[in-house]
PDB file of N, CA and C in Angstrom:
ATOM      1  N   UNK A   1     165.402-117.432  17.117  1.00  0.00           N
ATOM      2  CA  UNK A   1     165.551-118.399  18.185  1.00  0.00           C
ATOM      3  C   UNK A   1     166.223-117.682  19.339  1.00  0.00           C
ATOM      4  N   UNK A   2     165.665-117.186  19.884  1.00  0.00           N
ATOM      5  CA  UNK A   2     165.995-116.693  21.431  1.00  0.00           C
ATOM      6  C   UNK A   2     167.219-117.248  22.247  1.00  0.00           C
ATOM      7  N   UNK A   3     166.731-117.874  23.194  1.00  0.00           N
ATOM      8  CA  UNK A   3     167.868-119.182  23.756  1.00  0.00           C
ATOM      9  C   UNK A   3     168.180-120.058  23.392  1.00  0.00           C
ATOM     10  N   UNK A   4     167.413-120.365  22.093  1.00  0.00           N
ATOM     11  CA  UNK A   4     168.000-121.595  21.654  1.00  0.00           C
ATOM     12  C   UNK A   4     168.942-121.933  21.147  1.00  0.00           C
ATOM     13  N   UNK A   5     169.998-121.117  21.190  1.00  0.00           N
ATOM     14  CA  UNK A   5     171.141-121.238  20.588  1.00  0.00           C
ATOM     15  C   UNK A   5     172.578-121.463  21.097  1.00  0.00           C
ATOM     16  N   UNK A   6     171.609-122.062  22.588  1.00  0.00           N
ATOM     17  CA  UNK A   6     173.057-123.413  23.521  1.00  0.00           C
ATOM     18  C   UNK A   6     173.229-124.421  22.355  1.00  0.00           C
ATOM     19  N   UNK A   7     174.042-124.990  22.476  1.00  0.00           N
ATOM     20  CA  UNK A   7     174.909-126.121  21.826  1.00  0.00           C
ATOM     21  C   UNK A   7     173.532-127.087  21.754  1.00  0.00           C
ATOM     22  N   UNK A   8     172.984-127.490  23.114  1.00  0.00           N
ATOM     23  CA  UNK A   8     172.199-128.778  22.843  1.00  0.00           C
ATOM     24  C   UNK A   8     170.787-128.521  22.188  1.00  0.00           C
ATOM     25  N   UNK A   9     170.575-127.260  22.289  1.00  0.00           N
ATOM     26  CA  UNK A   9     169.596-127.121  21.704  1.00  0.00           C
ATOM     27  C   UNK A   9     169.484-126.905  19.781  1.00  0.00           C
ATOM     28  N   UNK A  10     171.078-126.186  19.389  1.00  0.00           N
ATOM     29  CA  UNK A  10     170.973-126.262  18.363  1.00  0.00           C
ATOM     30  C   UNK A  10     171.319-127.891  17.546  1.00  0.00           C
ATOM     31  N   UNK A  11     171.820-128.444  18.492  1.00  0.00           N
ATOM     32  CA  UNK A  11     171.777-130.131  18.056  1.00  0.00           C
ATOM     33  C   UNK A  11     170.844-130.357  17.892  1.00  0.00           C
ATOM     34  N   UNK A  12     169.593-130.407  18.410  1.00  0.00           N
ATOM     35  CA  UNK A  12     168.519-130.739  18.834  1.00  0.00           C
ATOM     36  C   UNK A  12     167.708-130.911  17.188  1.00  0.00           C
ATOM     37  N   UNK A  13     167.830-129.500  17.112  1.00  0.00           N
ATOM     38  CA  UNK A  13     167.127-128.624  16.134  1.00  0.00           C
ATOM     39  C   UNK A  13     167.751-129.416  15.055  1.00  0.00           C
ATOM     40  N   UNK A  14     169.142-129.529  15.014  1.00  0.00           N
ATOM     41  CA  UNK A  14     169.901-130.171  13.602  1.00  0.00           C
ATOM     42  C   UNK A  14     169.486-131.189  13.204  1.00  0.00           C
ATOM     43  N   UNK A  15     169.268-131.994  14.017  1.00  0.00           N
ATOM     44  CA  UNK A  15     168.784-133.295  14.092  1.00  0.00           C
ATOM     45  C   UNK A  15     167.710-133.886  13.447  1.00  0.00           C
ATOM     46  N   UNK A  16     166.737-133.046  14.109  1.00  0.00           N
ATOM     47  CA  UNK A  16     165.470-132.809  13.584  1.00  0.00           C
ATOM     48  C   UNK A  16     165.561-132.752  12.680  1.00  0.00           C
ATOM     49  N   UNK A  17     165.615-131.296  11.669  1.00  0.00           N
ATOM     50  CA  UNK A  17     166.136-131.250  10.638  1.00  0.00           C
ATOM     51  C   UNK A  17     166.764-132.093   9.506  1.00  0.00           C
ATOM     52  N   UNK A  18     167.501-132.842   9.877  1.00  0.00           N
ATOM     53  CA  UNK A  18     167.840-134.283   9.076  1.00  0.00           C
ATOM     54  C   UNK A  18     166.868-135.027   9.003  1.00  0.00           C
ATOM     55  N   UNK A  19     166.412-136.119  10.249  1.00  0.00           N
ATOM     56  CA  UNK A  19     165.459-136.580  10.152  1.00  0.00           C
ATOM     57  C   UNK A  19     163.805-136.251   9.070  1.00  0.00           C
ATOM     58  N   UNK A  20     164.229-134.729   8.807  1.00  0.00           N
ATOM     59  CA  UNK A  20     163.255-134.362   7.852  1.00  0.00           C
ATOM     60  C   UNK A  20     163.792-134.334   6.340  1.00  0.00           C
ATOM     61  N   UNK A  21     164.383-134.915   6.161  1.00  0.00           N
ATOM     62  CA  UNK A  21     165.084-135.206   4.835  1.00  0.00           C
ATOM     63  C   UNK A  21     164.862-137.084   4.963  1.00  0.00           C
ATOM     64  N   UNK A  22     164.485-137.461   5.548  1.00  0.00           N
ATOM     65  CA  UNK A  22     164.710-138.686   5.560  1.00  0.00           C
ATOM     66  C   UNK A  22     163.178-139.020   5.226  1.00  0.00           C
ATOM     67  N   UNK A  23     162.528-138.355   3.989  1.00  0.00           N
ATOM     68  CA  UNK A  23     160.791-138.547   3.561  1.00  0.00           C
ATOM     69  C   UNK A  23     160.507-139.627   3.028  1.00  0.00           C
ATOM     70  N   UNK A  24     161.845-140.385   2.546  1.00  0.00           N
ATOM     71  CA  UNK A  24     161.288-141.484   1.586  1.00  0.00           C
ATOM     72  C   UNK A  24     160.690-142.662   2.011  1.00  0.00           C
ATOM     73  N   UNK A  25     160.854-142.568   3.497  1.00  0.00           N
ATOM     74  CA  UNK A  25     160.427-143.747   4.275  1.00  0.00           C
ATOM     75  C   UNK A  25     158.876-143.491   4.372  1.00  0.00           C
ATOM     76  N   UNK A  26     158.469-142.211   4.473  1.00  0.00           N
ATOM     77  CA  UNK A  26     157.038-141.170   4.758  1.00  0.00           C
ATOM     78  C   UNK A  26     155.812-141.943   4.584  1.00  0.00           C
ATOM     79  N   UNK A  27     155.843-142.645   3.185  1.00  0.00           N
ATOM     80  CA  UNK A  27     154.388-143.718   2.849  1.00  0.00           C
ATOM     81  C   UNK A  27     154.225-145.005   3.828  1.00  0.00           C
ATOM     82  N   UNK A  28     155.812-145.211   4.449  1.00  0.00           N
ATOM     83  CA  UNK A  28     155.561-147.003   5.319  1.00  0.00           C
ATOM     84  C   UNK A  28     155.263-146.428   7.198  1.00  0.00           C
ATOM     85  N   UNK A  29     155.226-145.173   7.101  1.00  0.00           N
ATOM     86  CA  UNK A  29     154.870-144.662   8.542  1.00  0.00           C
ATOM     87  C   UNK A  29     153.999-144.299   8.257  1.00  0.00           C
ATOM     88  N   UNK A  30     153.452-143.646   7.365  1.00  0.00           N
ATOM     89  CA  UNK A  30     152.035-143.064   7.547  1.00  0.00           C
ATOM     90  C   UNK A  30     151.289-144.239   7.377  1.00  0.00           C
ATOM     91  N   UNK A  31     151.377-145.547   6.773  1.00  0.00           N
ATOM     92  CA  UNK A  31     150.584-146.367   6.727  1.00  0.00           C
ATOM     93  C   UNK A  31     150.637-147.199   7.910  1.00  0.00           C
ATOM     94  N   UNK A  32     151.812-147.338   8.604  1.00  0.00           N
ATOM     95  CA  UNK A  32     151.674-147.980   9.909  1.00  0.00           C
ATOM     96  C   UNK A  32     150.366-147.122  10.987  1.00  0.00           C
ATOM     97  N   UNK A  33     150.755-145.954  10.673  1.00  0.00           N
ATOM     98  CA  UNK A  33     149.803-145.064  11.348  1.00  0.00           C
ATOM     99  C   UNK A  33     148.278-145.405  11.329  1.00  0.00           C
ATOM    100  N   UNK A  34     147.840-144.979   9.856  1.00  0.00           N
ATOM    101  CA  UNK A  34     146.448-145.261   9.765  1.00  0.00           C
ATOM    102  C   UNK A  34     146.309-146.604   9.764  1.00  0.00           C
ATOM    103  N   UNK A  35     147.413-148.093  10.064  1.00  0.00           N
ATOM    104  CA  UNK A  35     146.642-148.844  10.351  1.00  0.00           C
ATOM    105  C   UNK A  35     146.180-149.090  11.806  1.00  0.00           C
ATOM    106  N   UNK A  36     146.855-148.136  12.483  1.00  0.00           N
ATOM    107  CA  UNK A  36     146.670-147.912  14.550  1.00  0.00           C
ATOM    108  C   UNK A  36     145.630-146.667  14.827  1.00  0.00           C
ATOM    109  N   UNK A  37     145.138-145.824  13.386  1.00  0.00           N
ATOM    110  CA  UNK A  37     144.048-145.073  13.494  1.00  0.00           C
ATOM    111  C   UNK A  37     143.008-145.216  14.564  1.00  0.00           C
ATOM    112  N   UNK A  38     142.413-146.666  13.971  1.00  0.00           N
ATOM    113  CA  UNK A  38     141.160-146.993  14.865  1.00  0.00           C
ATOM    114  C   UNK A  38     141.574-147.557  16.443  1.00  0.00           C
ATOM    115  N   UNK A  39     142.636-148.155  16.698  1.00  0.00           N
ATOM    116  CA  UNK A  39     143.131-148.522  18.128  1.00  0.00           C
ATOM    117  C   UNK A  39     142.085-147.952  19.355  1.00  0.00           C
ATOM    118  N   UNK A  40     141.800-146.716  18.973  1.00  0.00           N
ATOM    119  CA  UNK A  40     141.115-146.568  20.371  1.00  0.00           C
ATOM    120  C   UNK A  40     142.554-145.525  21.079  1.00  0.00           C
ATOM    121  N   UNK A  41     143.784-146.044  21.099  1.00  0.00           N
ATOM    122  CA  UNK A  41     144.595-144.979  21.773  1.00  0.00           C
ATOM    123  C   UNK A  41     144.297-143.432  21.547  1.00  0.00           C
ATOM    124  N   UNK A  42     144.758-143.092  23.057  1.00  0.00           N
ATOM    125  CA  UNK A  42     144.102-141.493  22.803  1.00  0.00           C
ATOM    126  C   UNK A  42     145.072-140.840  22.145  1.00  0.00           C
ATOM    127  N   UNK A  43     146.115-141.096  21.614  1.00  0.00           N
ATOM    128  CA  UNK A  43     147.344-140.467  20.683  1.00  0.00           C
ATOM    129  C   UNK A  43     146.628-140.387  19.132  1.00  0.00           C
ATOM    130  N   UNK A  44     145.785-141.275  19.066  1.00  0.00           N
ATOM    131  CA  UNK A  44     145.437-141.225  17.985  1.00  0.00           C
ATOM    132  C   UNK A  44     143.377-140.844  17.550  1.00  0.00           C
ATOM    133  N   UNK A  45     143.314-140.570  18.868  1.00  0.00           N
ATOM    134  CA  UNK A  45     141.910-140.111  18.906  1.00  0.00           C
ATOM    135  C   UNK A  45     141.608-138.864  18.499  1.00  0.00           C
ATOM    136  N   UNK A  46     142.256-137.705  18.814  1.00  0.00           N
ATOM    137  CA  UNK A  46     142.076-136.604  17.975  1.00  0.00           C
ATOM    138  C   UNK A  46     142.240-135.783  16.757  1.00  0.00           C
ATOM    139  N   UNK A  47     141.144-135.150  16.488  1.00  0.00           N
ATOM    140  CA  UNK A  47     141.415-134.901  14.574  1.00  0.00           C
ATOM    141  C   UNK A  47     141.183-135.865  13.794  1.00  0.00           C
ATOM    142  N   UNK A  48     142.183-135.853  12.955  1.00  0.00           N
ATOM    143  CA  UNK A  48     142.846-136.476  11.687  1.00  0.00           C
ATOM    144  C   UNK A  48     143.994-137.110  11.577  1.00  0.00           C
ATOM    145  N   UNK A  49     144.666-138.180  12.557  1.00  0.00           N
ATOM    146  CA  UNK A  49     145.940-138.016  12.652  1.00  0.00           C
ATOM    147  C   UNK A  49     147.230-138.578  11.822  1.00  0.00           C
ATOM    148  N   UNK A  50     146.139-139.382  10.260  1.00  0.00           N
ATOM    149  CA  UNK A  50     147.186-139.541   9.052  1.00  0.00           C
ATOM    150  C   UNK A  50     147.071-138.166   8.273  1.00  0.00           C
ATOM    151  N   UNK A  51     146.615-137.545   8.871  1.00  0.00           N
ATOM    152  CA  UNK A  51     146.146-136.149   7.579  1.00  0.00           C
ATOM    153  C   UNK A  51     147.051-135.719   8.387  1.00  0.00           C
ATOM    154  N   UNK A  52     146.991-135.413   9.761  1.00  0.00           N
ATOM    155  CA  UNK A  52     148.085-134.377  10.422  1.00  0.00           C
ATOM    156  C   UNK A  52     149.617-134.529  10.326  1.00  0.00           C
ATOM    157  N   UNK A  53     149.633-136.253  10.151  1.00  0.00           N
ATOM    158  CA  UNK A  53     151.196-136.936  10.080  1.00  0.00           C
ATOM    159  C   UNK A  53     151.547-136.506   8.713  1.00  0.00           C
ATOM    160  N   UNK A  54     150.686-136.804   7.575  1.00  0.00           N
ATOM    161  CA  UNK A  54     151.223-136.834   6.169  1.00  0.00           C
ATOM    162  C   UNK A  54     151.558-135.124   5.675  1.00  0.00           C
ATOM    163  N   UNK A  55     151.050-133.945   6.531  1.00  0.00           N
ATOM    164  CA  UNK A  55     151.165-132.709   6.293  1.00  0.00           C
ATOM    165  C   UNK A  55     152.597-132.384   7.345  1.00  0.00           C
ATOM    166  N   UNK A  56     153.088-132.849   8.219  1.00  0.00           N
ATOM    167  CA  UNK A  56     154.123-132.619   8.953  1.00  0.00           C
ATOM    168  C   UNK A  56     155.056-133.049   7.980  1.00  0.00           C
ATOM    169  N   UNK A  57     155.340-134.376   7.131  1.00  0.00           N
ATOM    170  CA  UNK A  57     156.439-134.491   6.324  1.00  0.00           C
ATOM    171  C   UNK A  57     156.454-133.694   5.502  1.00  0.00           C
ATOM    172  N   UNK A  58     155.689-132.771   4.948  1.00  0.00           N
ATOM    173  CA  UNK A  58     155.615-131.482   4.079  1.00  0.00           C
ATOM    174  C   UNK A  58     156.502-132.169   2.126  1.00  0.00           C
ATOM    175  N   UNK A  59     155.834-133.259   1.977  1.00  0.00           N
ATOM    176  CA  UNK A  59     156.281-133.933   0.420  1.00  0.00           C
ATOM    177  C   UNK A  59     156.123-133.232  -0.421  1.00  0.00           C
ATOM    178  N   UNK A  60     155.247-131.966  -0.302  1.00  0.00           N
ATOM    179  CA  UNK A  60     155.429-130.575  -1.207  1.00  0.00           C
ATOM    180  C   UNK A  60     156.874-129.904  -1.547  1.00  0.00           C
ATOM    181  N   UNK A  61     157.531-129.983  -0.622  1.00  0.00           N
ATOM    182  CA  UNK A  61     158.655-129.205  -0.087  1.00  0.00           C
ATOM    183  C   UNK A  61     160.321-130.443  -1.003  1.00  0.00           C
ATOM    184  N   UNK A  62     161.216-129.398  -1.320  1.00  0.00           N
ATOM    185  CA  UNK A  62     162.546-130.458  -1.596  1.00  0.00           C
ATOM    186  C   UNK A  62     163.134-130.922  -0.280  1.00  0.00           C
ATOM    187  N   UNK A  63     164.201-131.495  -0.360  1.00  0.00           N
ATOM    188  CA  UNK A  63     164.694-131.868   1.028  1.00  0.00           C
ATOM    189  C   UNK A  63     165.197-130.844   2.111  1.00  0.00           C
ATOM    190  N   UNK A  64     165.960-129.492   0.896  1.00  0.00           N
ATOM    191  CA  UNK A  64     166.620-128.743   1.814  1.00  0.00           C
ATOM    192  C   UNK A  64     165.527-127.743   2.137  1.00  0.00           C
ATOM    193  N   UNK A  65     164.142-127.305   1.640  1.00  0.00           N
ATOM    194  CA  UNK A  65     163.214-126.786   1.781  1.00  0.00           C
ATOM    195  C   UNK A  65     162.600-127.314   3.014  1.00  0.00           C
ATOM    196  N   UNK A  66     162.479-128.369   2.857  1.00  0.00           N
ATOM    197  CA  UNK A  66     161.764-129.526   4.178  1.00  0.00           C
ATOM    198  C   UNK A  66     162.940-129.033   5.988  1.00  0.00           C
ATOM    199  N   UNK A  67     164.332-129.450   5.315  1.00  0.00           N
ATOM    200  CA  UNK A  67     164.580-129.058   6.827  1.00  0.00           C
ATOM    201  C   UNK A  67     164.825-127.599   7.193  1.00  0.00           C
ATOM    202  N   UNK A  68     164.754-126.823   6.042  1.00  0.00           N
ATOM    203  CA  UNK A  68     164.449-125.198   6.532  1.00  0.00           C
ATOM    204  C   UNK A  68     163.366-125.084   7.177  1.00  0.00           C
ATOM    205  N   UNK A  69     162.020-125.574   6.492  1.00  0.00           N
ATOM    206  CA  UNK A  69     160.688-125.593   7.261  1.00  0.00           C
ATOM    207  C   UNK A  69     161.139-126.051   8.788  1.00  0.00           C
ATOM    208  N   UNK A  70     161.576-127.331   9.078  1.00  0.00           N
ATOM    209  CA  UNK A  70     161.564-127.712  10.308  1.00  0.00           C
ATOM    210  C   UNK A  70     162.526-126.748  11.374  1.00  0.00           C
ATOM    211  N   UNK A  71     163.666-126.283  11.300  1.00  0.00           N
ATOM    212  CA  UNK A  71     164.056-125.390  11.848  1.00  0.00           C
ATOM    213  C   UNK A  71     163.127-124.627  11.896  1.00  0.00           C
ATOM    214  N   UNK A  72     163.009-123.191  11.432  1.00  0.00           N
ATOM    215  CA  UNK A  72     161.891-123.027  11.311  1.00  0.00           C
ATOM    216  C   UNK A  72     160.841-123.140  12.532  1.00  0.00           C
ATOM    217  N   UNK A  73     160.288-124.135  12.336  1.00  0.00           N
ATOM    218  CA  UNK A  73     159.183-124.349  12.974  1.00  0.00           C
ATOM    219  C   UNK A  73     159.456-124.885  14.615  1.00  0.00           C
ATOM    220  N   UNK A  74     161.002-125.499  14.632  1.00  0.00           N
ATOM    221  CA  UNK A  74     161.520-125.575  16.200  1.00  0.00           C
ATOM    222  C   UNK A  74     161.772-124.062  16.425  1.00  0.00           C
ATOM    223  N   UNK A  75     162.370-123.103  15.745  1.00  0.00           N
ATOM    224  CA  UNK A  75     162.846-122.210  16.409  1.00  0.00           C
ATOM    225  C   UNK A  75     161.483-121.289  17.323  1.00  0.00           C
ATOM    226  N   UNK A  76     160.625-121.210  16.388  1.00  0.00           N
ATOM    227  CA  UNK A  76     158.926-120.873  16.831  1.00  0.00           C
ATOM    228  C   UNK A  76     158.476-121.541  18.139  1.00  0.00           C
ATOM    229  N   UNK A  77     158.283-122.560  17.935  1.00  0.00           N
ATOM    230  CA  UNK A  77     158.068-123.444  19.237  1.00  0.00           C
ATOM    231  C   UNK A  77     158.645-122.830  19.741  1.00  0.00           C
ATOM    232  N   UNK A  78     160.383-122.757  20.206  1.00  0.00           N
ATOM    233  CA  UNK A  78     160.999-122.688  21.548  1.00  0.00           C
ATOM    234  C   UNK A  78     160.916-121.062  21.776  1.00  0.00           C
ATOM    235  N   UNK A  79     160.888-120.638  21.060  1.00  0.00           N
ATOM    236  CA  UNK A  79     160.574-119.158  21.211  1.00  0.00           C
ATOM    237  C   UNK A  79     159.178-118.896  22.026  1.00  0.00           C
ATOM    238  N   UNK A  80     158.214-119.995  21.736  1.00  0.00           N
ATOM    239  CA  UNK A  80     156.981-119.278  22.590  1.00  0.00           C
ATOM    240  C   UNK A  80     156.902-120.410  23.821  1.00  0.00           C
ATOM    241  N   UNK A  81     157.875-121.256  24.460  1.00  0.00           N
ATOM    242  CA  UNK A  81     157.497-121.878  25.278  1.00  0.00           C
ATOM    243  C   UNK A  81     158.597-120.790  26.414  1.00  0.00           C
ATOM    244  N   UNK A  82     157.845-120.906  27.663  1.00  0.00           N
ATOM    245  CA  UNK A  82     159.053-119.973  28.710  1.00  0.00           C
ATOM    246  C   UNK A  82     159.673-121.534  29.422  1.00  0.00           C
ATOM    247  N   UNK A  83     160.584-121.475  29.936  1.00  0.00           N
ATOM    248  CA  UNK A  83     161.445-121.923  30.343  1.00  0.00           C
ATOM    249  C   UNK A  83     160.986-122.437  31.480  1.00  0.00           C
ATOM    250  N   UNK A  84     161.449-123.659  32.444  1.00  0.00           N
ATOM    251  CA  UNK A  84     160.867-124.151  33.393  1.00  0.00           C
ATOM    252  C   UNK A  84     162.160-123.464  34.654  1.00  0.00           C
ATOM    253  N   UNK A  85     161.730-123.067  35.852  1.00  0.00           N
ATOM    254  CA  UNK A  85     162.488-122.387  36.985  1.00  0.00           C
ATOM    255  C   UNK A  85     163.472-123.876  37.364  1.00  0.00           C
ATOM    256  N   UNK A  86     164.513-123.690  37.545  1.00  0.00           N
ATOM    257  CA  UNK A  86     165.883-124.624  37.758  1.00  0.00           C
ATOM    258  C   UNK A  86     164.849-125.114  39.259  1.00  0.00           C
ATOM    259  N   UNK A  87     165.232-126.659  39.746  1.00  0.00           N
ATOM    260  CA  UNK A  87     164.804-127.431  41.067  1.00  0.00           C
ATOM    261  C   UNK A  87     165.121-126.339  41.887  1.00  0.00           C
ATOM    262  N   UNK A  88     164.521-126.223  43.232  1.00  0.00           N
ATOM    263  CA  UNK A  88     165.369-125.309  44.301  1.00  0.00           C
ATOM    264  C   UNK A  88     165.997-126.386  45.248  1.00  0.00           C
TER     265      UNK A  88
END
């Protein structure tokens, strides 16, 4: 993790991280999901997007496995996004 390791960003990340321990709820969101599948919204028009939701909670994984993955996978992200130039 490059810069990411200001204060708010490693909150950020922590956070996350918890929230990914929190799987047991995983079956009553993914089903809210695929029941807004067909909606027509374009959030949900591309792909697969209970296949894509139900592979992001990673239920393969234990809890502390799960929020290693998610770190992890923020630190990647912020590593390949560049930074936006401060307002002038």
């Amino acid at each position: 993790m490059a810069k990411a390791g200001a204060h708010g960003a490693r909150t950020r990340r922590d956070i996350v991280a918890r929230a990914a321990q929190a799987r047991g709820v995983a079956g009553g969101i993914i089903a809210t999901v695929a029941l807004m599948a067909d909606s027509g919204l374009p959030c949900y028009g591309r792909g697969a997007p209970v296949d894509n939701l139900r592979g992001r909670f990673r239920l393969d994984l234990s809890d502390a496995q799960a929020a290693a993955f998610m770190r992890a996978t923020i630190d990647d992200a912020y590593d390949k996004v560049a930074p936006c130039p401060p307002p002038a």
